[in-house]
Protein backbone atom coordinates (compact mmCIF):
# COMPACT_ATOMS: atom_id res chain seq x y z
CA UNK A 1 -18.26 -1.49 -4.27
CA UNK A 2 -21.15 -3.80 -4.56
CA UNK A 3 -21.05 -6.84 -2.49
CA UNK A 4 -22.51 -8.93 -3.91
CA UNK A 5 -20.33 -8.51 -7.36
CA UNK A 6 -17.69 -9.83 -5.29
CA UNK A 7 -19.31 -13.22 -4.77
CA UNK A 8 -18.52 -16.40 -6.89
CA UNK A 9 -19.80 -16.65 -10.64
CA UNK A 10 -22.01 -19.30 -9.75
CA UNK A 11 -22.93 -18.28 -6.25
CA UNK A 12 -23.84 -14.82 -8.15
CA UNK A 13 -26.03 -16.64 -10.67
CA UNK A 14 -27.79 -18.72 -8.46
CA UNK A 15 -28.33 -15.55 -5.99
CA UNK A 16 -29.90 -13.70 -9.46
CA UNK A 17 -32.03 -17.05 -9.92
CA UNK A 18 -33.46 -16.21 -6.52
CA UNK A 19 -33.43 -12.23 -6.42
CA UNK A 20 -35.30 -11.67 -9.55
CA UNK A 21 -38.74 -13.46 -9.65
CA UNK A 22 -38.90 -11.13 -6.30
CA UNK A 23 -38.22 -8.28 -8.12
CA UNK A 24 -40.60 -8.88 -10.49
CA UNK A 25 -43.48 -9.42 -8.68
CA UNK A 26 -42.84 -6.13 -7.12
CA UNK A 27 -41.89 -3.89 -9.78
CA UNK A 28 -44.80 -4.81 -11.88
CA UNK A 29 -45.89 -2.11 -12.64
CA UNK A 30 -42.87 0.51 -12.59
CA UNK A 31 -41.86 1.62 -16.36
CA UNK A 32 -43.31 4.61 -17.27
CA UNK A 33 -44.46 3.23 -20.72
CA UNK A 34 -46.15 0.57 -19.58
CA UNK A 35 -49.15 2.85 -18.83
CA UNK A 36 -49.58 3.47 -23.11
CA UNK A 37 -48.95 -0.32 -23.52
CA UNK A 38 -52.00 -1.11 -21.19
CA UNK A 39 -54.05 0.97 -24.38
CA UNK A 40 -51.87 -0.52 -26.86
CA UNK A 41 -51.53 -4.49 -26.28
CA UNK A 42 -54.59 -6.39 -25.91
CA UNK A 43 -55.81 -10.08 -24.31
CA UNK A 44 -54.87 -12.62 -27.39
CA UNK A 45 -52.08 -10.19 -29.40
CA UNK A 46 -49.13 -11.83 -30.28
CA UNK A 47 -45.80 -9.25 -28.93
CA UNK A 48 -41.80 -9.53 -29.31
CA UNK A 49 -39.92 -8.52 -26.72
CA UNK A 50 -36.28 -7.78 -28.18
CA UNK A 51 -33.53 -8.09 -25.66
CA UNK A 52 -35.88 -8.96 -23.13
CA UNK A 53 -32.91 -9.00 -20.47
CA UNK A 54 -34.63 -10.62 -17.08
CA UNK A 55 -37.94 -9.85 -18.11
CA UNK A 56 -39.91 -7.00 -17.18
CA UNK A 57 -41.52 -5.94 -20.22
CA UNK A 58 -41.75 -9.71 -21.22
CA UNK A 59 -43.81 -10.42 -17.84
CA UNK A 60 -46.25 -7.64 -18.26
CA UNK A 61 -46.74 -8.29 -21.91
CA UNK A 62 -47.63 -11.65 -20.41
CA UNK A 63 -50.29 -10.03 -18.37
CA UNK A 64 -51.35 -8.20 -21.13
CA UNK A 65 -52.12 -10.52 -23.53
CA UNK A 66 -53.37 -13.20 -21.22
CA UNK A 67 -53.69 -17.00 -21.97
CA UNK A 68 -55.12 -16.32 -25.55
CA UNK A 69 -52.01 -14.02 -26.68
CA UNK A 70 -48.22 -14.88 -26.72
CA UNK A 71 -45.03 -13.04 -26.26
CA UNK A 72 -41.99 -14.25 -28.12
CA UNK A 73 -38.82 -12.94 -25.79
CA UNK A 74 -35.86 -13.08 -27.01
CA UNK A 75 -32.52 -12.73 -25.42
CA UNK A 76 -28.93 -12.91 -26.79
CA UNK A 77 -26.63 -13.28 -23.96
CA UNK A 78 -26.77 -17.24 -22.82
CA UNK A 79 -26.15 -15.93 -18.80
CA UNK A 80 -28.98 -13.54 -19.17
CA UNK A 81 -31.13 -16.07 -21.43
CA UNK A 82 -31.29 -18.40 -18.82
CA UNK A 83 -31.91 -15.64 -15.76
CA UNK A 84 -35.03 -14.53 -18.13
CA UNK A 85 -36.39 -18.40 -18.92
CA UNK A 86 -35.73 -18.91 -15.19
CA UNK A 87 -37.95 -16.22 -14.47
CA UNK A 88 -40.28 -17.14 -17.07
CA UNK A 89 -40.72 -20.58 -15.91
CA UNK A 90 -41.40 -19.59 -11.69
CA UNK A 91 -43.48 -16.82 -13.03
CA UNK A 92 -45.29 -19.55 -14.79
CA UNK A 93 -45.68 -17.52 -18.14
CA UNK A 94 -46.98 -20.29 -20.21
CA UNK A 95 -47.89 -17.78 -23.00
CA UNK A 96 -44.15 -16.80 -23.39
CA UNK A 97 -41.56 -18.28 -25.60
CA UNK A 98 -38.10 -18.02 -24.88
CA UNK A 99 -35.36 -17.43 -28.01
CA UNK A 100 -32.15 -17.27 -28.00
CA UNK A 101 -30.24 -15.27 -30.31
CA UNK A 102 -29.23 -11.69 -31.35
CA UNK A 103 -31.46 -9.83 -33.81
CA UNK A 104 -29.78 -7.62 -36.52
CA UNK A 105 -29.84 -7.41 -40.11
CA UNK A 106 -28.19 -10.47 -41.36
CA UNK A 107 -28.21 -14.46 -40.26
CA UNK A 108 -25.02 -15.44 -39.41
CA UNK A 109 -22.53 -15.51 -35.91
CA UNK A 110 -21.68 -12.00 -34.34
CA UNK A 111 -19.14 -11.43 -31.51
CA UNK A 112 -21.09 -9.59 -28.54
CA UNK A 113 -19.20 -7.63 -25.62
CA UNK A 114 -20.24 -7.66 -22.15
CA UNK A 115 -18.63 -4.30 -21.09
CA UNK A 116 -17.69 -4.36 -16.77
CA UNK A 117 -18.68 -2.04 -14.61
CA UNK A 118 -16.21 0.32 -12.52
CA UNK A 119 -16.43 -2.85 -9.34
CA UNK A 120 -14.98 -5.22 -12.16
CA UNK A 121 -18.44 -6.97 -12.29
CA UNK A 122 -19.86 -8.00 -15.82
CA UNK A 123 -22.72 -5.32 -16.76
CA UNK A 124 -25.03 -7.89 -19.11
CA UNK A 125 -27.78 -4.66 -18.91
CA UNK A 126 -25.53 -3.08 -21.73
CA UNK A 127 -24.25 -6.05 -23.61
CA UNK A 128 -24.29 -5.72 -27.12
CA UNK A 129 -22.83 -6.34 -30.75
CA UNK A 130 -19.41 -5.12 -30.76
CA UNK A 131 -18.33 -2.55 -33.36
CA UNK A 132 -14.91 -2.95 -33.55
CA UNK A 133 -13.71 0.79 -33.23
CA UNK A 134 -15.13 0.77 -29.79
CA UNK A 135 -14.45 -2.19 -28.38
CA UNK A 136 -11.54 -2.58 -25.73
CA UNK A 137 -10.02 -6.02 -25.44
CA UNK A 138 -9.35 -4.89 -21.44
CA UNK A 139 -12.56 -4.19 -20.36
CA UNK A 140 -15.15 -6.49 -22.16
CA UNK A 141 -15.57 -10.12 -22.65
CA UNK A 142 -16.52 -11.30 -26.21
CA UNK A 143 -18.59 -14.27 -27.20
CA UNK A 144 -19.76 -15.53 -30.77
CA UNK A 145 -23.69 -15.55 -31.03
CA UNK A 146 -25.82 -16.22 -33.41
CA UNK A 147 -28.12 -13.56 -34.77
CA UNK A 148 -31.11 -13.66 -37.06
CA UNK A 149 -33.46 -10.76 -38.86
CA UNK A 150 -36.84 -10.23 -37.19
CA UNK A 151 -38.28 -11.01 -41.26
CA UNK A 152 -36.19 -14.52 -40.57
CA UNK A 153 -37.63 -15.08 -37.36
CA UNK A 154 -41.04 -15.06 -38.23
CA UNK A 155 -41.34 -15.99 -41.86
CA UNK A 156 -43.40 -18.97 -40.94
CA UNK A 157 -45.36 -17.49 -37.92
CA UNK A 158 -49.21 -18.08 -38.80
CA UNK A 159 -50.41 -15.48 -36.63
CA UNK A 160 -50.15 -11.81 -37.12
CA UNK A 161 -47.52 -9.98 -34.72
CA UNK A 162 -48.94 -6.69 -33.24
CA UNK A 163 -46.60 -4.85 -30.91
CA UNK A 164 -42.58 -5.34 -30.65
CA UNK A 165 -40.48 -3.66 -28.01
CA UNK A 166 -36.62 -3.31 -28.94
CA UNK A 167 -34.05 -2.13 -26.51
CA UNK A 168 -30.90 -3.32 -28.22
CA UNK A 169 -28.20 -0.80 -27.11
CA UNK A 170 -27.65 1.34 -30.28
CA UNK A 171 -28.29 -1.77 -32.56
CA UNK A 172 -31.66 -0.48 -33.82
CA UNK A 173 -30.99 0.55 -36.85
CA UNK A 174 -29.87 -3.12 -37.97
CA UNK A 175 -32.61 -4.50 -36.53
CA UNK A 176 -35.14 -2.05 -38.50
CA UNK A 177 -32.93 -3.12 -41.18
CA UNK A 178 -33.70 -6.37 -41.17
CA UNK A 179 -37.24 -6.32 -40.27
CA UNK A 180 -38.87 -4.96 -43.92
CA UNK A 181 -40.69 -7.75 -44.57
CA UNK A 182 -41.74 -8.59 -41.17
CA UNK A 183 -43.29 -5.28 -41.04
CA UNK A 184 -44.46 -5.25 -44.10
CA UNK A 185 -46.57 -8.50 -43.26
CA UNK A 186 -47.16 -7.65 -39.80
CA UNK A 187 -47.21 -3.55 -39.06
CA UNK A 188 -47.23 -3.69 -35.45
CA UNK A 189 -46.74 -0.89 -33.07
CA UNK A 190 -43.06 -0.27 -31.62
CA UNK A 191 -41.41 0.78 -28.67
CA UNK A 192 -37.80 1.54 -29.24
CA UNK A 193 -35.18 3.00 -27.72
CA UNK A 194 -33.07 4.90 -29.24
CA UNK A 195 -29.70 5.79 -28.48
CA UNK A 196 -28.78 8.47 -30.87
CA UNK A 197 -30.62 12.01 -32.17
CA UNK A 198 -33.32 12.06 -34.66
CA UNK A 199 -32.47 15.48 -35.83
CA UNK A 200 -28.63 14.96 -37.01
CA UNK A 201 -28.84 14.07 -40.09
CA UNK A 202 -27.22 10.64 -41.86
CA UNK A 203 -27.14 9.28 -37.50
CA UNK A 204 -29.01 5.90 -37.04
CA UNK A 205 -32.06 7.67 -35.52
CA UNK A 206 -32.21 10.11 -38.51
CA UNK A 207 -32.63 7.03 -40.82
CA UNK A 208 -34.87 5.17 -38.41
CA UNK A 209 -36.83 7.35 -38.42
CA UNK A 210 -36.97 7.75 -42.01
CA UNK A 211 -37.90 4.22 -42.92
CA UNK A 212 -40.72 4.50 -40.52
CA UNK A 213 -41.75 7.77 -42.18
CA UNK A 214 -41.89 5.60 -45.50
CA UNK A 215 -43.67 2.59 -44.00
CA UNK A 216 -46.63 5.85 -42.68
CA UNK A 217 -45.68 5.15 -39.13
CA UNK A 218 -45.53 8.73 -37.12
CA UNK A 219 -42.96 8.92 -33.66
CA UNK A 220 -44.49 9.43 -30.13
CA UNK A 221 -43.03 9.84 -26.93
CA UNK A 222 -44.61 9.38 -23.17
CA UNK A 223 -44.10 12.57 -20.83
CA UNK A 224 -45.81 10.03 -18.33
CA UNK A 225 -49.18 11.55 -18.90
CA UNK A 226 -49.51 11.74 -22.79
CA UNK A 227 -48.15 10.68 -26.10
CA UNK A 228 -46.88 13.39 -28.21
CA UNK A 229 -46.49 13.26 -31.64
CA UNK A 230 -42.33 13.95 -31.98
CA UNK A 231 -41.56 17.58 -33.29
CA UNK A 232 -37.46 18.39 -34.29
CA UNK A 233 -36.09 19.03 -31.08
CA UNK A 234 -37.59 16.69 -29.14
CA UNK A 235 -35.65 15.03 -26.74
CA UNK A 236 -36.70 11.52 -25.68
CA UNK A 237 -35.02 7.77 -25.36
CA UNK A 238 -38.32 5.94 -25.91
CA UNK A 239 -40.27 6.54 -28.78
CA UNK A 240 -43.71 4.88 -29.75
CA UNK A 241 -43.61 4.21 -33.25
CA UNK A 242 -47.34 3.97 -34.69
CA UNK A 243 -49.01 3.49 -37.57
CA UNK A 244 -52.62 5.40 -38.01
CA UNK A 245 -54.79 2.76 -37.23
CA UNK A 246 -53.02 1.81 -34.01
CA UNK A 247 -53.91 5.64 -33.18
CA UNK A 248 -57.43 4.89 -31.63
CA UNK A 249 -56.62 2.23 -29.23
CA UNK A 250 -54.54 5.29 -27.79
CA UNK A 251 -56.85 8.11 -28.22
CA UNK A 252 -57.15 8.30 -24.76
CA UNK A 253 -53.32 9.58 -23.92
CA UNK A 254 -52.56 11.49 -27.12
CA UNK A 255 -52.21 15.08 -26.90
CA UNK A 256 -54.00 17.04 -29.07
């Protein structure tokens, strides 16, 4: 059982407010992707970090872009939204703006589920839009958020976007869904993980994929040495989505 699951809500919340600028000052550096993102994001891009939970990838983005650049983090879960602006704020990353909402494929409220872990504590890592058929009344809290399309978003950004991560726990599809003309305008480079197979047909990957395949983008994944362009059979959770003239600021890791 973890201890400190067993603590107060607010005594647990204020312990997280402590806990994790620590941990990320230490575990800088620890995702495996972040080594093709070092090639990929540059000082003065403009990123999007979807579901930016506490904010690891949001923090080195921050780094990456530096003073001139800005990362737009966004984070649906209010509990987690304020860990991550927390963070944001000691961490002073003044290039970062903090948004809270869900992103799908449609503006309007959604009901999200926080499932629990086995301990009975709430697991906000995995919280996510509910789809009815799985949901369990017993095991998950629901709360009414309100969600936006990535094309809403940024309709009236001036500057271009150029690299979005998304790690929205088998809600990527609606997000791709709702991001046509964003990526029309913008055609950044993605990071997404996905949560279902590529190669079974009519699955969310499958047609992820395949709107990507339209837009010209081609599918890499990181072995933790070099991007490889995705063959069927593949197996990977993370894929680098990239569009041919985000290929030479990579040319360095891809394996020929």
């Amino acid at each position: 059982m973890n201890i400190v699951n067993m603590l107060p809500e607010k005594q647990l919340f204020m312990f997280k407010k402590l806990y994790y600028p620590i941990l990320l000052r230490k575990t800088l550096n620890n995702e495996p992707d972040f080594k093709v993102l070092k090639y990929l994001v540059c000082p003065g891009d403009n990123c999007v970090d979807i579901e930016c939970n506490i904010g690891i990838y949001t923090k080195f983005l921050s780094e990456l872009v530096r003073p001139s650049g800005k990362v737009f983090s966004i984070e649906p879960v209010p509990h987690t939204f304020e860990l991550a602006r927390s963070n944001i704020k000691k961490l002073k990353l003044t290039n970062v703006e903090a948004i809270n909402c869900a992103v799908s494929n449609i503006n309007a409220w959604v009901n999200f589920e926080i499932p629990r872990y086995r301990d009975g504590g709430e697991n906000f890592y995995e919280a996510r839009i509910s789809r009815q058929h799985t949901s369990n009344s017993c095991s998950v809290r629901k709360l009414s958020i309100e969600s936006k399309t990535l094309s809403s978003l940024f309709s009236k950004l001036p500057d271009n976007i150029s690299f979005v991560k998304c790690d929205v726990e088998g809600f990527e599809l609606e997000v791709i869904k709702g991001a046509s003309e964003f990526i029309e305008r913008h055609k950044p480079s993605w990071l997404i993980e996905i949560c279902s197979d590529p190669d079974e047909q009519k699955s969310p990957a499958y047609n992820i994929f395949e709107i990507f395949k339209k837009e010209k983008y081609e599918a890499f994944w990181f072995d933790g040495e070099k991007l490889n362009k995705r063959k069927a059979g593949d197996k990977s959770i993370n894929y680098f989505f990239l569009l041919p003239n985000h290929w030479h600021s990579v040319e360095a890791l891809l394996n020929s």
